[in-house]
N, C-alpha and C. Protein backbone atom coordinates (compact mmCIF):
# COMPACT_ATOMS: atom_id res chain seq x y z
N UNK A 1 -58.74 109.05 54.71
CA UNK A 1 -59.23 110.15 55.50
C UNK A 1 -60.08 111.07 54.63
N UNK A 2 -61.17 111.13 55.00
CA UNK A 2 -61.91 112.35 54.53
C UNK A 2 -62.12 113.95 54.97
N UNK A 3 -61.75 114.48 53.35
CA UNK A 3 -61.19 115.59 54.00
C UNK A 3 -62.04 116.78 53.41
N UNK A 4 -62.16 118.01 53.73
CA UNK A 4 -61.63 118.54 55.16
C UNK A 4 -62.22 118.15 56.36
N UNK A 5 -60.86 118.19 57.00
CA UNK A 5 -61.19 117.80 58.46
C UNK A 5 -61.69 118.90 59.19
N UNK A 6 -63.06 118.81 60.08
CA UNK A 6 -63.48 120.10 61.04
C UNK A 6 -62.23 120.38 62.01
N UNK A 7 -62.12 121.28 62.07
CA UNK A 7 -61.01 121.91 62.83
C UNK A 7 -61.36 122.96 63.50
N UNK A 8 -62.43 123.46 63.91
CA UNK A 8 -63.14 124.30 64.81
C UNK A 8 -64.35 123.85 64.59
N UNK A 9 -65.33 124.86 66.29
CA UNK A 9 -66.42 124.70 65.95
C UNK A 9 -67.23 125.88 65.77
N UNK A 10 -66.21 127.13 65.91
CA UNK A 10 -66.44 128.67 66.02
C UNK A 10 -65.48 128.91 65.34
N UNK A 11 -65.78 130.64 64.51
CA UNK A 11 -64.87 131.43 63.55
C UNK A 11 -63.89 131.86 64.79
N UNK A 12 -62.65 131.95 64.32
CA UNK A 12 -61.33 132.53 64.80
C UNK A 12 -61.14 134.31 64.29
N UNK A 13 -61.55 135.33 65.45
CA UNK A 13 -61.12 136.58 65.07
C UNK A 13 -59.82 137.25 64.65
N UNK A 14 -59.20 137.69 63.05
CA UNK A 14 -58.06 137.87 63.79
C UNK A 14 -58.51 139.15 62.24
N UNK A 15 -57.47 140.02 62.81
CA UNK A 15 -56.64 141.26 61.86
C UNK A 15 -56.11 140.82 61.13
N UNK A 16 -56.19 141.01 59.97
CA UNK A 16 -55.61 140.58 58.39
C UNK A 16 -55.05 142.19 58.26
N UNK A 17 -53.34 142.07 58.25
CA UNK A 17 -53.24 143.90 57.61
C UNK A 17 -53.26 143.55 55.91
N UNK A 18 -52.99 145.30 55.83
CA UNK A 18 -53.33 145.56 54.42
C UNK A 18 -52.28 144.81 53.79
N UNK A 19 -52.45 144.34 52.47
CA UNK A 19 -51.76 144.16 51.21
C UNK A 19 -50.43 142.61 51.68
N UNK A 20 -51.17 142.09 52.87
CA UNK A 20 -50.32 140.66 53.51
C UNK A 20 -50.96 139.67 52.64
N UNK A 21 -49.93 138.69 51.98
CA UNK A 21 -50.77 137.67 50.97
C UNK A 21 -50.92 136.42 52.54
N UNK A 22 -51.98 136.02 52.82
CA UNK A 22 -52.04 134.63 53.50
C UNK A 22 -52.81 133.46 52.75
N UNK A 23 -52.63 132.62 53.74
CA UNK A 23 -52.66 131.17 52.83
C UNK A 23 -54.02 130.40 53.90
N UNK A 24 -55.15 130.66 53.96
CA UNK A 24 -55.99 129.43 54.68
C UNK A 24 -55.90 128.57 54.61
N UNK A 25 -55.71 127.79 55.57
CA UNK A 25 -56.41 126.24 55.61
C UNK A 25 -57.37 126.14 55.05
N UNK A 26 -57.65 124.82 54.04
CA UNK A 26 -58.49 123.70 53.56
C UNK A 26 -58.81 123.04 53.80
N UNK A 27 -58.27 122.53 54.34
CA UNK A 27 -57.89 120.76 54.32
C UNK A 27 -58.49 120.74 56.31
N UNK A 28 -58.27 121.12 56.68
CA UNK A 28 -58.15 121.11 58.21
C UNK A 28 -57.37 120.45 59.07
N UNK A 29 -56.09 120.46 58.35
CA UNK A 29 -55.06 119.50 58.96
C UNK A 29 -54.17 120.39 59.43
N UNK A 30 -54.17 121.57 59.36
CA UNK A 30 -52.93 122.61 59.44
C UNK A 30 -53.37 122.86 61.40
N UNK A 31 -51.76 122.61 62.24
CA UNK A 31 -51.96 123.09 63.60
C UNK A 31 -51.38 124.87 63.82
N UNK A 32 -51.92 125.84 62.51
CA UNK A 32 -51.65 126.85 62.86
C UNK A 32 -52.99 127.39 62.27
N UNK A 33 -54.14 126.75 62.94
CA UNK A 33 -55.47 127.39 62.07
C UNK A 33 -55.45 128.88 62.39
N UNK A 34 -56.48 129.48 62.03
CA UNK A 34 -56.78 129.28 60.25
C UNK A 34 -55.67 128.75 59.31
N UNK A 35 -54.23 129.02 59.40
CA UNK A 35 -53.89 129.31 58.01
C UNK A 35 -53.17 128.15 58.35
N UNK A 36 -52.91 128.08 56.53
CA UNK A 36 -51.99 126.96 56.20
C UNK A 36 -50.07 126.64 56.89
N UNK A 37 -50.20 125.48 57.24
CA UNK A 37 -48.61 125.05 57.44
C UNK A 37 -48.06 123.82 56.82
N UNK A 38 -48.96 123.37 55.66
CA UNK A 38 -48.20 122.40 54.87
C UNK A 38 -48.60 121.20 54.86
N UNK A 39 -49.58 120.83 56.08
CA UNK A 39 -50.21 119.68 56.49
C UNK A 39 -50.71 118.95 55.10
N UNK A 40 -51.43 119.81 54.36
CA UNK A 40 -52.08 119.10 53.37
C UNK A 40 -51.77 118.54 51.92
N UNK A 41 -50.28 118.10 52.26
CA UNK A 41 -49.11 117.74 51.49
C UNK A 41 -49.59 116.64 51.39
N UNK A 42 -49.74 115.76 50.51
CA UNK A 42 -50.06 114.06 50.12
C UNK A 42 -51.23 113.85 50.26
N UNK A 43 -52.05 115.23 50.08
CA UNK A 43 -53.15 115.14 49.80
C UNK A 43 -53.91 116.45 48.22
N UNK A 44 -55.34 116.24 48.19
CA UNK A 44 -55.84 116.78 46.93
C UNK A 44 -56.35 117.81 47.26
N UNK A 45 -56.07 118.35 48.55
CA UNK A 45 -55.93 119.73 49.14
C UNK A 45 -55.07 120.59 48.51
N UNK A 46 -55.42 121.76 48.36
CA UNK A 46 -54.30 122.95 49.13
C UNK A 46 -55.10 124.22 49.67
N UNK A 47 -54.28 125.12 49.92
CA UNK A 47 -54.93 126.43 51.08
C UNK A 47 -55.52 127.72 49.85
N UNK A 48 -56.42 128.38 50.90
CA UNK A 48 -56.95 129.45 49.81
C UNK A 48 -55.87 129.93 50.10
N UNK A 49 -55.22 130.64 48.89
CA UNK A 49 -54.54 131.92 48.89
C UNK A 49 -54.99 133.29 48.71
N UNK A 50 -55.00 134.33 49.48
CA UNK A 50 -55.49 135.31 49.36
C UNK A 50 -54.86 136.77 49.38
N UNK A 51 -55.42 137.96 49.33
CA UNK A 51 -54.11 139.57 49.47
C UNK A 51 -55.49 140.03 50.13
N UNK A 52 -55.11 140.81 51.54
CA UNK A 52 -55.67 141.61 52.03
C UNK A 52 -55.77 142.75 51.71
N UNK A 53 -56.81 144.05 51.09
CA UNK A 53 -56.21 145.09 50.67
C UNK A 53 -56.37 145.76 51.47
N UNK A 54 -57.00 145.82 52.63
CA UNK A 54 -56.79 146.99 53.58
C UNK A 54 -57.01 146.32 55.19
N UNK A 55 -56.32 147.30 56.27
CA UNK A 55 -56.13 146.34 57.02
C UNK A 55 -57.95 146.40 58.16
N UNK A 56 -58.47 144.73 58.05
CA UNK A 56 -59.75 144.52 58.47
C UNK A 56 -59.94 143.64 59.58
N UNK A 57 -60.41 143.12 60.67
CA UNK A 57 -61.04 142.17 61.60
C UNK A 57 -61.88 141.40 60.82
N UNK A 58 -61.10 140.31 60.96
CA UNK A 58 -62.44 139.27 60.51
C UNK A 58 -62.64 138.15 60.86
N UNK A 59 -63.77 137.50 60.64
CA UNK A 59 -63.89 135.61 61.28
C UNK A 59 -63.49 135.04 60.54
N UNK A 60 -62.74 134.14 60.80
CA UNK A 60 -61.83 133.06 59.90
C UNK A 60 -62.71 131.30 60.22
N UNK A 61 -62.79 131.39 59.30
CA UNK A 61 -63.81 130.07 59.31
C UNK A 61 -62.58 128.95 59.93
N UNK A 62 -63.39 127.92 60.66
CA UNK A 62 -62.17 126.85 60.89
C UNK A 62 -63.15 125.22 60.85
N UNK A 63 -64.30 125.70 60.71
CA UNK A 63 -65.05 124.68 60.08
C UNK A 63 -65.06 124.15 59.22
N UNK A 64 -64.40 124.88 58.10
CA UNK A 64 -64.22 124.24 56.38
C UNK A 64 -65.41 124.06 55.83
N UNK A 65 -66.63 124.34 56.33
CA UNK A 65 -67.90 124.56 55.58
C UNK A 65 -68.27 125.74 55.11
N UNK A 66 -67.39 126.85 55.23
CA UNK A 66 -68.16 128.37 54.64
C UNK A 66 -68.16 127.74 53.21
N UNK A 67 -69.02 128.70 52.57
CA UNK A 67 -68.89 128.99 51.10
C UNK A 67 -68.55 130.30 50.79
N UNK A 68 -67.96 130.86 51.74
CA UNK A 68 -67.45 132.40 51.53
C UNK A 68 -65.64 132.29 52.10
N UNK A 69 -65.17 131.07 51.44
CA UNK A 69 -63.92 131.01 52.01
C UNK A 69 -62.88 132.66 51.77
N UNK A 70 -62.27 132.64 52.55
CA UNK A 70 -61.86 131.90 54.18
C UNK A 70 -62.49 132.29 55.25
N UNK A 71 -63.49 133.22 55.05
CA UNK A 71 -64.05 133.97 55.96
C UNK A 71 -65.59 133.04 56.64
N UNK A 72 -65.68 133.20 57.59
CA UNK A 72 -67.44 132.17 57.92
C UNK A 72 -68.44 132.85 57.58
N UNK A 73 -69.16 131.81 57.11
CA UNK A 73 -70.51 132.36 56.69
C UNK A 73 -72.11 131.54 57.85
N UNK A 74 -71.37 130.99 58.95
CA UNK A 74 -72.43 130.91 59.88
C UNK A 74 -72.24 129.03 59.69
N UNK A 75 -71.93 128.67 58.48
CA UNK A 75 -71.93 127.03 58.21
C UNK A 75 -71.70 126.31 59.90
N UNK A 76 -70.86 126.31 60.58
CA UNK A 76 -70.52 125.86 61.85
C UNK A 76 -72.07 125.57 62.36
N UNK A 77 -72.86 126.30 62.18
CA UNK A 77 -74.13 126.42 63.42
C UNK A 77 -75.09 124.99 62.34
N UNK A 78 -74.70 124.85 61.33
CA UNK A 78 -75.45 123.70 60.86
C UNK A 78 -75.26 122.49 61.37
């Protein structure tokens, strides 16, 4: 399997509060996109880990093509 798998074809809006560590999906195997649930176990994946420092709205890439992980950078529309 080649990975990451597309797992959207649009960014996912959500509230990140302040100072919450989360874990994105990579891999695009996780059924709690954006974020990670472990899917990408037995593989050369793993999830961005990140700390929110203040609490923001943002697009959560689910394409696995940003280069501004975890957040989208428009990659989907390519």
């Amino acid at each position: 399997m080649d990975l990451p798998k597309r797992a959207g074809n649009s960014p996912v809006k959500i509230t990140l509060e302040a100072d919450k560590k989360y874990a994105w999906c990579s891999c695009g195997l996780s059924e709690k996109q954006p974020f990670c649930d472990g899917k990408h176990k037995g593989t050369a994946m793993s999830p961005y880990v990140f700390t929110n420092e203040e609490e923001t709205t943002r697009h959560m890439c689910t394409c696995k093509a940003t280069s501004n992980q975890p957040f989208c950078d428009g990659s989907h529309n390519k």
